[in-house]
PDB file of N, CA and C in Angstrom:
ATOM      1  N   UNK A   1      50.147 -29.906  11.851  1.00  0.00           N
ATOM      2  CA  UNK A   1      49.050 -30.093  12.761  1.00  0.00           C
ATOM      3  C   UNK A   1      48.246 -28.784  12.853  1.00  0.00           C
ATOM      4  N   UNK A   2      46.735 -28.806  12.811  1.00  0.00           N
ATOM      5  CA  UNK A   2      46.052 -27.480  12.719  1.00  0.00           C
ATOM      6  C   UNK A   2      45.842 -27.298  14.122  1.00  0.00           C
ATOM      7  N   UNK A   3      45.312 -26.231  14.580  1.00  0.00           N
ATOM      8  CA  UNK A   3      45.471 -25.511  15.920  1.00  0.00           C
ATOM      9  C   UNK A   3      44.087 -26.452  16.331  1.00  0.00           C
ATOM     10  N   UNK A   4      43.691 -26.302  17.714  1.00  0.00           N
ATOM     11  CA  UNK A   4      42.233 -26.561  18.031  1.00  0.00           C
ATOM     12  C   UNK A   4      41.511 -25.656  18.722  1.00  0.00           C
ATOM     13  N   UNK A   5      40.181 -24.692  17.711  1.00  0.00           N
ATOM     14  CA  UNK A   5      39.736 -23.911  18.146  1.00  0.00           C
ATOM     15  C   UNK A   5      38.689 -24.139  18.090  1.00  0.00           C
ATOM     16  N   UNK A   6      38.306 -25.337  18.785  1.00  0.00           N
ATOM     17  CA  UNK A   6      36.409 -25.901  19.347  1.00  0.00           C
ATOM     18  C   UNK A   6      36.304 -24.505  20.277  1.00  0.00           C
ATOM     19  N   UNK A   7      37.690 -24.126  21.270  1.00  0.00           N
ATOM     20  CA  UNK A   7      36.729 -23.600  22.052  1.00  0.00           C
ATOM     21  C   UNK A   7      36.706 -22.309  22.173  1.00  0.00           C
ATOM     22  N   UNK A   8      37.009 -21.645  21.236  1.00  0.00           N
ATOM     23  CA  UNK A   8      36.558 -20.440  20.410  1.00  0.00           C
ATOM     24  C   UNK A   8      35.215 -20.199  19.359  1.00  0.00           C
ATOM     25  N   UNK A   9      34.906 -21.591  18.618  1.00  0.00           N
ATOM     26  CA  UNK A   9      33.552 -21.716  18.175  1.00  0.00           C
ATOM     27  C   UNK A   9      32.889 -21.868  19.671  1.00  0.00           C
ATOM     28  N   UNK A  10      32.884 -22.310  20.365  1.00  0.00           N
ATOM     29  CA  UNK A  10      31.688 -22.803  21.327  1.00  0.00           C
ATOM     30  C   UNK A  10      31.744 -21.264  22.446  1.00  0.00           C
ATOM     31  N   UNK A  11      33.059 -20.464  22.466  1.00  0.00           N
ATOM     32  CA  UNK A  11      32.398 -19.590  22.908  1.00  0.00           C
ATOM     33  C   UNK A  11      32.089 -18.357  22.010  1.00  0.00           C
ATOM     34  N   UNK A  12      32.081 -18.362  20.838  1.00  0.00           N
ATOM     35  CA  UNK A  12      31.872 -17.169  19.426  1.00  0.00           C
ATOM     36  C   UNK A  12      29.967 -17.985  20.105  1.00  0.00           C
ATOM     37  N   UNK A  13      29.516 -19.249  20.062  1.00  0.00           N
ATOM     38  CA  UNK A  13      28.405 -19.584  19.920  1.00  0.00           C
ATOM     39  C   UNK A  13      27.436 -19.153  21.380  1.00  0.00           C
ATOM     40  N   UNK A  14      27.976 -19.186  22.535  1.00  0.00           N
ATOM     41  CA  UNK A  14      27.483 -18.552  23.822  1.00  0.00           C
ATOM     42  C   UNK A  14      27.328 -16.967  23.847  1.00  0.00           C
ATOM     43  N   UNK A  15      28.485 -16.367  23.262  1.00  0.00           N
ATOM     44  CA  UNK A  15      28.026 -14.716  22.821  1.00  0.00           C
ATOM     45  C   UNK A  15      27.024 -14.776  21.873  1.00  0.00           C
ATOM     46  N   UNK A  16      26.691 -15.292  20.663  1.00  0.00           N
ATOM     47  CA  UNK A  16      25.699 -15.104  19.915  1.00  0.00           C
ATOM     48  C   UNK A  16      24.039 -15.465  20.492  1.00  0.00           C
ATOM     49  N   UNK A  17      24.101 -16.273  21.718  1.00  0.00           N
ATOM     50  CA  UNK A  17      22.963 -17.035  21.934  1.00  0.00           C
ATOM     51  C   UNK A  17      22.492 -16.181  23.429  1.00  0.00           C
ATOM     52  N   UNK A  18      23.748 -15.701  24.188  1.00  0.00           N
ATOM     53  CA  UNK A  18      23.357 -14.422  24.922  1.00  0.00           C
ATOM     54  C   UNK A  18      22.900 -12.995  24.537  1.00  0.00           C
ATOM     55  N   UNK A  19      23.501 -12.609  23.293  1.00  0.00           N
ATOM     56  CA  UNK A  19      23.019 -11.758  22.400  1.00  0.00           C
ATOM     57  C   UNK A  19      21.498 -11.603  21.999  1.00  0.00           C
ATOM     58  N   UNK A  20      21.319 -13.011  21.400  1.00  0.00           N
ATOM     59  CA  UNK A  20      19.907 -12.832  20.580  1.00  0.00           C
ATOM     60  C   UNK A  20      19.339 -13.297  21.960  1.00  0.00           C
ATOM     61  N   UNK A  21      19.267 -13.624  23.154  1.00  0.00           N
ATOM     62  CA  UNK A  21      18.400 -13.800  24.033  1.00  0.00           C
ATOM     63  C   UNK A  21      17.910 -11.691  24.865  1.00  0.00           C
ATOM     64  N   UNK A  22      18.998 -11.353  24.812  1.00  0.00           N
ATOM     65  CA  UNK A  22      19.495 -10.233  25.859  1.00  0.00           C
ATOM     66  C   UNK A  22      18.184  -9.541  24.113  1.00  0.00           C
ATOM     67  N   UNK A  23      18.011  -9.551  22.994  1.00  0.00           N
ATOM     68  CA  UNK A  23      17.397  -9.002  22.212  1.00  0.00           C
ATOM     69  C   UNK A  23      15.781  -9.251  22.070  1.00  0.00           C
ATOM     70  N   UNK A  24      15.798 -10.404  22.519  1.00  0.00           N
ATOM     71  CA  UNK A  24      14.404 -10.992  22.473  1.00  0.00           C
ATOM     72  C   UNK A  24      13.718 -10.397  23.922  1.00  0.00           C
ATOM     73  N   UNK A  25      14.749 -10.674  24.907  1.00  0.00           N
ATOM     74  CA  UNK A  25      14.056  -9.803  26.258  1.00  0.00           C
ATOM     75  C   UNK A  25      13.772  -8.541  25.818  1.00  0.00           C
ATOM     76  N   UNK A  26      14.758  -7.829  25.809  1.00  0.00           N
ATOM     77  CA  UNK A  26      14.157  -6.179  25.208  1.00  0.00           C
ATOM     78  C   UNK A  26      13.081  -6.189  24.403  1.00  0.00           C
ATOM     79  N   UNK A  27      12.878  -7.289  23.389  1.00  0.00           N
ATOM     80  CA  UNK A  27      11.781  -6.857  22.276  1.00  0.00           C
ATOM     81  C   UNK A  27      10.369  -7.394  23.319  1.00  0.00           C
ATOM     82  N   UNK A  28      10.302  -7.907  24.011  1.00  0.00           N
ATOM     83  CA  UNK A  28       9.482  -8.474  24.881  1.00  0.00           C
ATOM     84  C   UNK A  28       8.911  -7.123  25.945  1.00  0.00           C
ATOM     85  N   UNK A  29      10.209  -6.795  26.418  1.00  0.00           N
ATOM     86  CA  UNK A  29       9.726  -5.559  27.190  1.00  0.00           C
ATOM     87  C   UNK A  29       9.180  -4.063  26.635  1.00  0.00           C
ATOM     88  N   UNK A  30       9.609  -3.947  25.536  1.00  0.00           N
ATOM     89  CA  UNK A  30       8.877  -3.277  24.693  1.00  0.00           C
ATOM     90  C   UNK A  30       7.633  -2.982  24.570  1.00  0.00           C
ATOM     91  N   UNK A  31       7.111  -4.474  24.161  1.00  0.00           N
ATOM     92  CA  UNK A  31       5.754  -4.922  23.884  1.00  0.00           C
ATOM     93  C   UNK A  31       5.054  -4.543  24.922  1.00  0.00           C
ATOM     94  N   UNK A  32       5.281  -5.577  25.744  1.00  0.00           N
ATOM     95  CA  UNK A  32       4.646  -4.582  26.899  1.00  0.00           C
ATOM     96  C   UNK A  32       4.233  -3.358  27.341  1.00  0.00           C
ATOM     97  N   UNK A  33       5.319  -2.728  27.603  1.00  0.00           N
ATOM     98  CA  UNK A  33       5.473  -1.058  27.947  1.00  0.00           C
ATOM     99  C   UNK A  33       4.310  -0.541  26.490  1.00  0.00           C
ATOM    100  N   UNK A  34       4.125  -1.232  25.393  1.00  0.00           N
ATOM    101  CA  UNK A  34       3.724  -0.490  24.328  1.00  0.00           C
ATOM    102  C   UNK A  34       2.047  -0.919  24.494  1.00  0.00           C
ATOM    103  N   UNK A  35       2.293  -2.096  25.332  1.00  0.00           N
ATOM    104  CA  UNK A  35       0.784  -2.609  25.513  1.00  0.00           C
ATOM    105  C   UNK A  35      -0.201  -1.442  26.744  1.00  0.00           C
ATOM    106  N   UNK A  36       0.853  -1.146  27.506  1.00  0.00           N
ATOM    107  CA  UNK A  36       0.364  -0.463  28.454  1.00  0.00           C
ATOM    108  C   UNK A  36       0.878   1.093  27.693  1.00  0.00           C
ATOM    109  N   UNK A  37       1.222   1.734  27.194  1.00  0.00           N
ATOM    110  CA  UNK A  37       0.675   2.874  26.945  1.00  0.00           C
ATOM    111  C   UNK A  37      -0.817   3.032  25.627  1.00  0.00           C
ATOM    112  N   UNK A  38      -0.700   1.967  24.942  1.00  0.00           N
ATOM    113  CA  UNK A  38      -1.775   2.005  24.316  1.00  0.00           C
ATOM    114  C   UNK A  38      -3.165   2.171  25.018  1.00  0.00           C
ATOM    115  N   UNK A  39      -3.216   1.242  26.219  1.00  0.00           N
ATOM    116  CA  UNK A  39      -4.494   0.929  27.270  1.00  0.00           C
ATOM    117  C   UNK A  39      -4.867   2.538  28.385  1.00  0.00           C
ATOM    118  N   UNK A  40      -3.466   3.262  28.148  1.00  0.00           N
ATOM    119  CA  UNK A  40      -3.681   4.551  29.111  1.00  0.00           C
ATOM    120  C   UNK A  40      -3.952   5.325  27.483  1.00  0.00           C
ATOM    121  N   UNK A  41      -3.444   5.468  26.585  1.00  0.00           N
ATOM    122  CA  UNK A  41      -3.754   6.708  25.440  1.00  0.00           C
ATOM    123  C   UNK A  41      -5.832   5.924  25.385  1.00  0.00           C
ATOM    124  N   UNK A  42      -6.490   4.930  25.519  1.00  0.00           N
ATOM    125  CA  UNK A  42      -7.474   4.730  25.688  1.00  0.00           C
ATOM    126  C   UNK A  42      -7.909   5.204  26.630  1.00  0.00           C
ATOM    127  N   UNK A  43      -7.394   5.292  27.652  1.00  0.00           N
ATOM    128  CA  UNK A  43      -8.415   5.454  29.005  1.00  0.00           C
ATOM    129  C   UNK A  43      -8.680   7.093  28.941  1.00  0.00           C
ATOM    130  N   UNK A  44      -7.768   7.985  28.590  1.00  0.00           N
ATOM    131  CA  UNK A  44      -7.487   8.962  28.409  1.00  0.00           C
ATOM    132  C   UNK A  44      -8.815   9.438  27.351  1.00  0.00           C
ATOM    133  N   UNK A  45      -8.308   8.676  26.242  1.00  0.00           N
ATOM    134  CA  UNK A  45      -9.437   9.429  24.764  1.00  0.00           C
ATOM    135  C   UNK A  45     -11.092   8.549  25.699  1.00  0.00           C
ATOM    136  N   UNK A  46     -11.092   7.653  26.490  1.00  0.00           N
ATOM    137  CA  UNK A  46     -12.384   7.787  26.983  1.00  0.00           C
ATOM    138  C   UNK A  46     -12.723   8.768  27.852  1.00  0.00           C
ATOM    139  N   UNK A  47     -12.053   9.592  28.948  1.00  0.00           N
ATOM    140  CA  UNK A  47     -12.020  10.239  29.779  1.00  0.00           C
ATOM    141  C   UNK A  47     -12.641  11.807  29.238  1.00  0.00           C
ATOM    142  N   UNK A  48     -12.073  12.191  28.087  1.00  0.00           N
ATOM    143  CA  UNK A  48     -11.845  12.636  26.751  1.00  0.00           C
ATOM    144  C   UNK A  48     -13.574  13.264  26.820  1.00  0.00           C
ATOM    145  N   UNK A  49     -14.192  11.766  26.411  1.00  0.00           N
ATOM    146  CA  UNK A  49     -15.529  11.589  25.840  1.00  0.00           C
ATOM    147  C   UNK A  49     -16.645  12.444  26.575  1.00  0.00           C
TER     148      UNK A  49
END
């Protein structure tokens, strides 16, 4: 008789799907933060002018 490890796949599959979520937030917050220093290195090189 083989062992039953559904519920070792199903939780190997909840770490992977918290993972790539917990990665997609960061890459998200990134963006941001990168959106807003771009809009101040502008305000700046207008200030600049």
């Amino acid at each position: 008789m083989t062992p039953d490890t559904s519920t070792y796949m199903i939780a190997g599959f909840v770490v992977s799907f918290v993972t790539i979520g917990i990665y997609i937030a960061s890459l998200y917050i990134r963006s941001l933060n990168l959106q807003r220093d771009i809009e101040t290195l502008k305000s700046l090189q207008d200030e600049k002018k």
